[in-house]
PDB file of N, CA and C in Angstrom:
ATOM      1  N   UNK A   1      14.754 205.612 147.334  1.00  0.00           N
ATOM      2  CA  UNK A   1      13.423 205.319 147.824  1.00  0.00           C
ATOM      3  C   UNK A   1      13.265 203.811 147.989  1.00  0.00           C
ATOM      4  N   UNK A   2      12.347 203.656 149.394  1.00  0.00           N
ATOM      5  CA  UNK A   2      12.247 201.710 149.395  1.00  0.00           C
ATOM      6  C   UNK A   2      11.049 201.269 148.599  1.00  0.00           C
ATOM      7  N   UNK A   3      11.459 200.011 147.890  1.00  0.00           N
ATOM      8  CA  UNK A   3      10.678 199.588 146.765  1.00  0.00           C
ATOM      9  C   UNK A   3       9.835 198.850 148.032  1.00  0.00           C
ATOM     10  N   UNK A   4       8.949 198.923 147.349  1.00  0.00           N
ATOM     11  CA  UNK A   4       7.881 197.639 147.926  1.00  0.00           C
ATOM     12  C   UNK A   4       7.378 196.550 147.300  1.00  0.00           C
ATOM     13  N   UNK A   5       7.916 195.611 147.985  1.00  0.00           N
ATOM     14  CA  UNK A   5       7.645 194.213 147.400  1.00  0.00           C
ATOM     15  C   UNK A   5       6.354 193.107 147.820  1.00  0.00           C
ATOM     16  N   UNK A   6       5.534 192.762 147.103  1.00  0.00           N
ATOM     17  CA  UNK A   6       3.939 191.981 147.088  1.00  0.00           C
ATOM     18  C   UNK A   6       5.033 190.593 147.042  1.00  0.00           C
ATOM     19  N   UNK A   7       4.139 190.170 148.019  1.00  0.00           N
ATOM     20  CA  UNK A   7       5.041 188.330 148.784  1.00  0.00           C
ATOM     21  C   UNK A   7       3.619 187.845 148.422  1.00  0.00           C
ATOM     22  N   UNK A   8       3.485 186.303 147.760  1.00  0.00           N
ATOM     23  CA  UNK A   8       2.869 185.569 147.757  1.00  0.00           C
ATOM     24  C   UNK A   8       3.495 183.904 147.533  1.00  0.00           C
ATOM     25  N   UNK A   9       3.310 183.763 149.186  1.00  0.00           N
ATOM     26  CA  UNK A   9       3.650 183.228 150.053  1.00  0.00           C
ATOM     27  C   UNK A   9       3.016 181.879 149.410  1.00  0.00           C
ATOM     28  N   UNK A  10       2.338 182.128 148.672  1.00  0.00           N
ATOM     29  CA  UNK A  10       1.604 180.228 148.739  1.00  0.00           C
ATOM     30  C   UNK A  10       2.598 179.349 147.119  1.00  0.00           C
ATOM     31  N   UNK A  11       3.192 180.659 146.551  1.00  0.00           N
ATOM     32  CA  UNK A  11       3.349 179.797 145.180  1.00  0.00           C
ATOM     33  C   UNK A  11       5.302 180.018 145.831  1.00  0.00           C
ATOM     34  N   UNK A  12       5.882 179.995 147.056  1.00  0.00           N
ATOM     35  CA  UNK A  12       7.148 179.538 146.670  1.00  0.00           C
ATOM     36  C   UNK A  12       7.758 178.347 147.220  1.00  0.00           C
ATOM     37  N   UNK A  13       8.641 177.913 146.620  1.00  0.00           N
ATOM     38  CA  UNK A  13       9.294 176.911 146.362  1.00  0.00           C
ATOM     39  C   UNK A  13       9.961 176.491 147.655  1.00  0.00           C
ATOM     40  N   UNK A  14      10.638 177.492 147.910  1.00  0.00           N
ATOM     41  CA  UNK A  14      11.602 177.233 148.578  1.00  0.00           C
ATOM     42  C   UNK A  14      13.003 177.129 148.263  1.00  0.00           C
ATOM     43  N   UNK A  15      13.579 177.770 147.383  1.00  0.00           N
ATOM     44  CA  UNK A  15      14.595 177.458 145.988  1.00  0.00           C
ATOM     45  C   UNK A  15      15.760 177.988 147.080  1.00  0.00           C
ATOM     46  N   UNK A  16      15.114 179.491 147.235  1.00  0.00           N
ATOM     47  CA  UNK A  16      16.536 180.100 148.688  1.00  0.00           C
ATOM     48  C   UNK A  16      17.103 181.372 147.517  1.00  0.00           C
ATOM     49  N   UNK A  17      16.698 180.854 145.997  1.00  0.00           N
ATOM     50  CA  UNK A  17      17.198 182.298 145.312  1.00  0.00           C
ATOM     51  C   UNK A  17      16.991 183.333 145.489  1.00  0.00           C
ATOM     52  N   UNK A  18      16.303 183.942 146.498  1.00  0.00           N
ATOM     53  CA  UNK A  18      16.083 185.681 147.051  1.00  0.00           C
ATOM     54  C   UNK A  18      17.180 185.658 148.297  1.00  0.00           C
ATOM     55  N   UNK A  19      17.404 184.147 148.467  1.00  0.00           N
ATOM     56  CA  UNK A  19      18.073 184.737 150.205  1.00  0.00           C
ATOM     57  C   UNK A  19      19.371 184.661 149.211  1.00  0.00           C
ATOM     58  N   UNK A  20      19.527 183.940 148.301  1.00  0.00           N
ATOM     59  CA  UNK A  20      21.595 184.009 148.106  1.00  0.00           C
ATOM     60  C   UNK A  20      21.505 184.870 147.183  1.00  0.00           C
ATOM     61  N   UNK A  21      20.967 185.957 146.318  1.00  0.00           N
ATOM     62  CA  UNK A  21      20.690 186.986 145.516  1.00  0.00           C
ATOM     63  C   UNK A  21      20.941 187.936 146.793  1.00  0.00           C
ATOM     64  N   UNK A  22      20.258 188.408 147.702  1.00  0.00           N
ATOM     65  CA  UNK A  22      20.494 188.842 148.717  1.00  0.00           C
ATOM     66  C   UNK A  22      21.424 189.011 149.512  1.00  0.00           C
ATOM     67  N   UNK A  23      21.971 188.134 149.672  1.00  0.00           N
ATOM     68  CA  UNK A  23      23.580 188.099 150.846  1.00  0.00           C
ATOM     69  C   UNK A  23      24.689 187.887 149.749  1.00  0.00           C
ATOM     70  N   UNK A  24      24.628 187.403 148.308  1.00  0.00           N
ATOM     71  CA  UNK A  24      25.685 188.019 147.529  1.00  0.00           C
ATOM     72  C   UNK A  24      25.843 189.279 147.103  1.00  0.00           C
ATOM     73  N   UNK A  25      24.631 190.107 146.969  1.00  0.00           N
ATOM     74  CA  UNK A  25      24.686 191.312 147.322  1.00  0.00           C
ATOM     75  C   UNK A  25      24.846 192.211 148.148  1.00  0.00           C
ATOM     76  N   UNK A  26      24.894 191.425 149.049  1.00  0.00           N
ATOM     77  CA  UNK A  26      25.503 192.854 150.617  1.00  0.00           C
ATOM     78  C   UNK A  26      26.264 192.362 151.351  1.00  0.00           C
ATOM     79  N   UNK A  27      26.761 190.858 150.931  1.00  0.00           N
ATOM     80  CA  UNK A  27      27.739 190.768 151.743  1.00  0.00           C
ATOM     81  C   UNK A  27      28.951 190.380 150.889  1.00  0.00           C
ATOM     82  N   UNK A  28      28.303 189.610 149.680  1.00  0.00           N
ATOM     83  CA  UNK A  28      29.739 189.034 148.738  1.00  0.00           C
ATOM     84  C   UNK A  28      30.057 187.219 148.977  1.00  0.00           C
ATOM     85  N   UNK A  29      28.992 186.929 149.593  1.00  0.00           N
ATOM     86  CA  UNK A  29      28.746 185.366 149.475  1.00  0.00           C
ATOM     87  C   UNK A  29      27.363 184.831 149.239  1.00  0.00           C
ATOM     88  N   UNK A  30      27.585 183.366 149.142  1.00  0.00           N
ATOM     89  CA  UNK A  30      26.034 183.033 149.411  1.00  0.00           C
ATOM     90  C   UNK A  30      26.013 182.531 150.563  1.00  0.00           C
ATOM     91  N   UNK A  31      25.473 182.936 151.165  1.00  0.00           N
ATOM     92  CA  UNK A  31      25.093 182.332 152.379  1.00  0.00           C
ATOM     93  C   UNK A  31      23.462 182.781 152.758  1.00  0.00           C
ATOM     94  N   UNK A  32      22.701 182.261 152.619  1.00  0.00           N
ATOM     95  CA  UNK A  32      21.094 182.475 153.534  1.00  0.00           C
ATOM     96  C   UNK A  32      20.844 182.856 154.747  1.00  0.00           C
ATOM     97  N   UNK A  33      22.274 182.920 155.885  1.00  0.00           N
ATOM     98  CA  UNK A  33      21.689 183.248 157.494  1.00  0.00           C
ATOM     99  C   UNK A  33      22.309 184.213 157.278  1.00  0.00           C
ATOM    100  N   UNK A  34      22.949 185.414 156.100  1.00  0.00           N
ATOM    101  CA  UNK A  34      22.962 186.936 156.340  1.00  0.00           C
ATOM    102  C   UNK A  34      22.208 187.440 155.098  1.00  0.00           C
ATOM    103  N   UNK A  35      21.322 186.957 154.603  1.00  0.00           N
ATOM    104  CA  UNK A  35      20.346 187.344 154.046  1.00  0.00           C
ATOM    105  C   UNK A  35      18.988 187.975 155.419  1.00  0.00           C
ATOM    106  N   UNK A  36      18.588 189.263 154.081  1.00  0.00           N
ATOM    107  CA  UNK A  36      17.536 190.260 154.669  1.00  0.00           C
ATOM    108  C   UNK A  36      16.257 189.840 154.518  1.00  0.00           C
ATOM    109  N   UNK A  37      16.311 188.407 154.030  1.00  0.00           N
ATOM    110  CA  UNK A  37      15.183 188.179 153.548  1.00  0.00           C
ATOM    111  C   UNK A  37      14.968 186.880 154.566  1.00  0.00           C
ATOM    112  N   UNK A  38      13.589 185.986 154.979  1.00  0.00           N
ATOM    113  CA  UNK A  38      13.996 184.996 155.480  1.00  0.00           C
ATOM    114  C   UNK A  38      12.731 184.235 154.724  1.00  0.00           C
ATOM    115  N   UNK A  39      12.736 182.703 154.577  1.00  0.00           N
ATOM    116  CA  UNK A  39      11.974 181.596 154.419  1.00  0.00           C
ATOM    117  C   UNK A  39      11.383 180.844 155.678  1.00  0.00           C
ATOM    118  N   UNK A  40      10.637 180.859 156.456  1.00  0.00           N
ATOM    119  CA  UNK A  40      10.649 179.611 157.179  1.00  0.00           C
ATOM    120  C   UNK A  40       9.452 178.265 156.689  1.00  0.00           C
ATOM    121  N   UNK A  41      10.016 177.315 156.473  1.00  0.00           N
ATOM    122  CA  UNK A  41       9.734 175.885 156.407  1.00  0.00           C
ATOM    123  C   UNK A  41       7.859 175.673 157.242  1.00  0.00           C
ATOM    124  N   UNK A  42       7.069 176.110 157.013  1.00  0.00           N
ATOM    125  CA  UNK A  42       5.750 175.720 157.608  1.00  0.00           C
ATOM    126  C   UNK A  42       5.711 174.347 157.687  1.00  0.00           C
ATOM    127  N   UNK A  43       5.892 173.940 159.311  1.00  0.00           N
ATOM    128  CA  UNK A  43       5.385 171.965 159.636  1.00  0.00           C
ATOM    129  C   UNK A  43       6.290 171.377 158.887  1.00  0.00           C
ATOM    130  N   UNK A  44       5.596 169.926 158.477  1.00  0.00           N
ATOM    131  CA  UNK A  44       6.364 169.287 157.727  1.00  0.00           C
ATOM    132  C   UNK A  44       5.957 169.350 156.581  1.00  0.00           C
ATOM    133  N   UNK A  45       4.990 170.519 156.498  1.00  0.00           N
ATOM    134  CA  UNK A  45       4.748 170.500 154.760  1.00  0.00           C
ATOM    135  C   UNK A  45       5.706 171.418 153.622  1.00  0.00           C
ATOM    136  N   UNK A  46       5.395 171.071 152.655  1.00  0.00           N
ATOM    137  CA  UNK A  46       6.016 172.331 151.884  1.00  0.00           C
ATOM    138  C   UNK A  46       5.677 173.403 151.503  1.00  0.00           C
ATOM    139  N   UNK A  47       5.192 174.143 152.309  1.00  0.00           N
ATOM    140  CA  UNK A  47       4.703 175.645 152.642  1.00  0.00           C
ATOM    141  C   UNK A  47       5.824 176.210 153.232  1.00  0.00           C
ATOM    142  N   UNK A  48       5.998 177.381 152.506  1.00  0.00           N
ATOM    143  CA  UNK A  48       6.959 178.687 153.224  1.00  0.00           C
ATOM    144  C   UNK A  48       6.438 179.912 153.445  1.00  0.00           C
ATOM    145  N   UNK A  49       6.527 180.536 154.653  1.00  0.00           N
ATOM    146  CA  UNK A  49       6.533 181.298 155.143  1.00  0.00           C
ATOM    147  C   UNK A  49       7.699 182.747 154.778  1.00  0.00           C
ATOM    148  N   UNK A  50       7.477 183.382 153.810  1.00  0.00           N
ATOM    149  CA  UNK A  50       8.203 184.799 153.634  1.00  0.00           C
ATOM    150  C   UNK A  50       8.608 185.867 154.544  1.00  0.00           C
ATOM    151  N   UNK A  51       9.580 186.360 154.974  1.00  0.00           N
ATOM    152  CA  UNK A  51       9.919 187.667 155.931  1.00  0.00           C
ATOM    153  C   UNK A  51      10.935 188.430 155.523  1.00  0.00           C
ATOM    154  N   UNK A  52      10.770 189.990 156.177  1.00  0.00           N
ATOM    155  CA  UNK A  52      11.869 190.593 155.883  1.00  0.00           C
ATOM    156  C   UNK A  52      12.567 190.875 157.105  1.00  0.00           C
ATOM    157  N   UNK A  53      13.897 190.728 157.594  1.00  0.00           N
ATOM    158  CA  UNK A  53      14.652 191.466 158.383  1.00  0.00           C
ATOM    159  C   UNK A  53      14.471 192.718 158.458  1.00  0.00           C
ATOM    160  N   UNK A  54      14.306 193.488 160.225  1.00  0.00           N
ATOM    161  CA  UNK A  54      14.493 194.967 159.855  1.00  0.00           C
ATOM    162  C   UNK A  54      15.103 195.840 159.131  1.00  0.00           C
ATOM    163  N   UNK A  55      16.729 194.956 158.964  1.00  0.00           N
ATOM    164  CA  UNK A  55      17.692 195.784 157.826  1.00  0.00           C
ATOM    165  C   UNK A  55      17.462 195.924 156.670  1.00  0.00           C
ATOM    166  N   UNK A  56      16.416 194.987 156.004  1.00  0.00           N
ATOM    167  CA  UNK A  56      16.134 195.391 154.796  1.00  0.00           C
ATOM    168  C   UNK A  56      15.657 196.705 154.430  1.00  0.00           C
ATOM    169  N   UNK A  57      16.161 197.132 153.183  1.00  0.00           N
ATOM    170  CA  UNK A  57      16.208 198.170 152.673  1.00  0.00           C
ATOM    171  C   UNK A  57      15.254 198.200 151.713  1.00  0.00           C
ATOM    172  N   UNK A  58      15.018 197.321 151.057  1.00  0.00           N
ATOM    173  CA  UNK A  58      13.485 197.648 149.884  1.00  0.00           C
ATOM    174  C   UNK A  58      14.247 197.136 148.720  1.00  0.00           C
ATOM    175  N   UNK A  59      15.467 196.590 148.426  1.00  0.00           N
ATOM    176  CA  UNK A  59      16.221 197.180 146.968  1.00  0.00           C
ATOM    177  C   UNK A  59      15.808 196.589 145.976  1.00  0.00           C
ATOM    178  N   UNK A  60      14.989 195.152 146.378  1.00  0.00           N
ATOM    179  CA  UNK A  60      14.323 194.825 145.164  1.00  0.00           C
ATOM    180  C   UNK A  60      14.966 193.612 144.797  1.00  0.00           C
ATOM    181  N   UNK A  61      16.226 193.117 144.849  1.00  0.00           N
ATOM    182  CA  UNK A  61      16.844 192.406 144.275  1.00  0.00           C
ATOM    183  C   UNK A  61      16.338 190.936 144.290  1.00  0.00           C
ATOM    184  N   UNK A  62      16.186 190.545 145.674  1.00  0.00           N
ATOM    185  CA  UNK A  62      15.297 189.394 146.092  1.00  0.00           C
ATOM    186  C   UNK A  62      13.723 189.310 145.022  1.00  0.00           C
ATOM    187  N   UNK A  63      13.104 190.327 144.387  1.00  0.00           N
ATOM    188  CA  UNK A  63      12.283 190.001 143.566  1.00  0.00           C
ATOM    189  C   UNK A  63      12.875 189.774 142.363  1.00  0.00           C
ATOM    190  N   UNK A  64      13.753 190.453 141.295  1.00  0.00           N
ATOM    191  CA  UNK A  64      14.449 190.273 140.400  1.00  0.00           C
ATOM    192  C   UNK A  64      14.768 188.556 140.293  1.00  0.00           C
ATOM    193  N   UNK A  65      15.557 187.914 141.373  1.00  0.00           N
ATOM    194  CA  UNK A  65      15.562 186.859 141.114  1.00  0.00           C
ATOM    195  C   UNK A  65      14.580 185.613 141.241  1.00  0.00           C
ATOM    196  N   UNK A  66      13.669 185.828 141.485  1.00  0.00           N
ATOM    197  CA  UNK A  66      12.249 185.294 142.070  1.00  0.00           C
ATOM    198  C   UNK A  66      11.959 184.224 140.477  1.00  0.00           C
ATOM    199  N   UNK A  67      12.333 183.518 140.325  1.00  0.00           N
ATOM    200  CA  UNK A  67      11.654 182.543 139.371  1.00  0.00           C
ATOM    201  C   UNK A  67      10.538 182.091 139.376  1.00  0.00           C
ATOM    202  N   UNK A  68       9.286 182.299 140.328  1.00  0.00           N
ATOM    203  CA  UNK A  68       8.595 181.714 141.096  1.00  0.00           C
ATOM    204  C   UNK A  68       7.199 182.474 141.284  1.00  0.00           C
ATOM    205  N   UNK A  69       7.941 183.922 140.972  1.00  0.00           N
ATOM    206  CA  UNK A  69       6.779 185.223 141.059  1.00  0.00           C
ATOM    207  C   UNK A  69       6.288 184.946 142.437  1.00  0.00           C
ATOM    208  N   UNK A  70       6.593 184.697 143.512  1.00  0.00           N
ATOM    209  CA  UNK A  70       6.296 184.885 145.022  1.00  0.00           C
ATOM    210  C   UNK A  70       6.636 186.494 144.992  1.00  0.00           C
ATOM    211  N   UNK A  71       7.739 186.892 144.563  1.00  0.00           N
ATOM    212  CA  UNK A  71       8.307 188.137 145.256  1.00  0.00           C
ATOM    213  C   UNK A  71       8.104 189.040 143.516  1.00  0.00           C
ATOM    214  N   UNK A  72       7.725 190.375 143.678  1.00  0.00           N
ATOM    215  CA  UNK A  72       7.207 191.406 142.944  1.00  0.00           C
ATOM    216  C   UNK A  72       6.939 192.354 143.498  1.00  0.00           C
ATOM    217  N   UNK A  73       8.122 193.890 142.758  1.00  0.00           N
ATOM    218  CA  UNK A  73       8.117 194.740 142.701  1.00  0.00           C
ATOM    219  C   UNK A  73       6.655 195.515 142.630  1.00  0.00           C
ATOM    220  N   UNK A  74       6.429 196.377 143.007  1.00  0.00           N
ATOM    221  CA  UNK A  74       4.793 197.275 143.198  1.00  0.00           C
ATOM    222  C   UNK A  74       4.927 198.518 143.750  1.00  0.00           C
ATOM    223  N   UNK A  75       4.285 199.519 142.667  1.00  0.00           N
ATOM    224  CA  UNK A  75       4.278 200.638 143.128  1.00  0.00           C
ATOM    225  C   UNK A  75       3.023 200.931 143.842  1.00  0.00           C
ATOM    226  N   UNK A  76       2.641 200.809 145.107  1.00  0.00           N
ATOM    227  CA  UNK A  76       2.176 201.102 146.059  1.00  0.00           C
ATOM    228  C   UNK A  76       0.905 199.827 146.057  1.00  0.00           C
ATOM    229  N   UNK A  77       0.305 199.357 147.420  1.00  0.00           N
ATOM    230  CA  UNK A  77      -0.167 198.574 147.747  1.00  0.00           C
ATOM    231  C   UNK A  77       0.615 197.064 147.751  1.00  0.00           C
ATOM    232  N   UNK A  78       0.226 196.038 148.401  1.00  0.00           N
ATOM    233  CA  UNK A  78       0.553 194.696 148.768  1.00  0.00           C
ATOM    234  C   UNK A  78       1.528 194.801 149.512  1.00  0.00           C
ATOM    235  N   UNK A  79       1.903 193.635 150.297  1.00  0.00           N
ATOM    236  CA  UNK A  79       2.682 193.541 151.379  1.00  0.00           C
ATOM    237  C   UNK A  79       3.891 194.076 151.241  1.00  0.00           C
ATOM    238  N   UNK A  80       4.614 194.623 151.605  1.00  0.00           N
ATOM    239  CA  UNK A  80       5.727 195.546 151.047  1.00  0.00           C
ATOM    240  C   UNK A  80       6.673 194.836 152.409  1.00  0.00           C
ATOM    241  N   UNK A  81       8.233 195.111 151.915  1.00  0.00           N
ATOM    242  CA  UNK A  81       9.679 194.208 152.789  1.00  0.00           C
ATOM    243  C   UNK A  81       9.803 194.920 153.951  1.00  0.00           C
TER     244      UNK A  81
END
């Protein structure tokens, strides 16, 4: 079953630990441009913008590593991946 994950978008960092948690998990490196997850950089400020790739699957992992509590697991309601 796909987990659904609550994004709050205003408290992250920008660290990249959901995108390389992510692509070491499905692909076996770190790399961030085959991560399911994406960040984009808002302006020149330090605001990020959260997304999921269609391929994402829900699995959760990208919240697990979330130091940041942007990304959290939820059983039903909030923005889900």
């Amino acid at each position: 079953m796909r987990k659904q994950i609550a994004v709050r978008s205003e408290k992250c960092t920008g660290c990249m630990s959901c995108q390389l948690a992510c692509s070491i998990t499905r692909y076996g490196e770190f790399n961030p441009s085959k991560a399911r997850i994406r960040l984009t950089r808002l302006g020149g400020q330090e605001r990020y913008a959260v997304s999921f790739s269609p391929r994402c699957r829900g699995c959760g992992v990208c919240a697990s590593y979330c130091a940041y509590g942007v990304l959290q697991e939820v059983t039903g309601g909030g923005d889900q991946a």
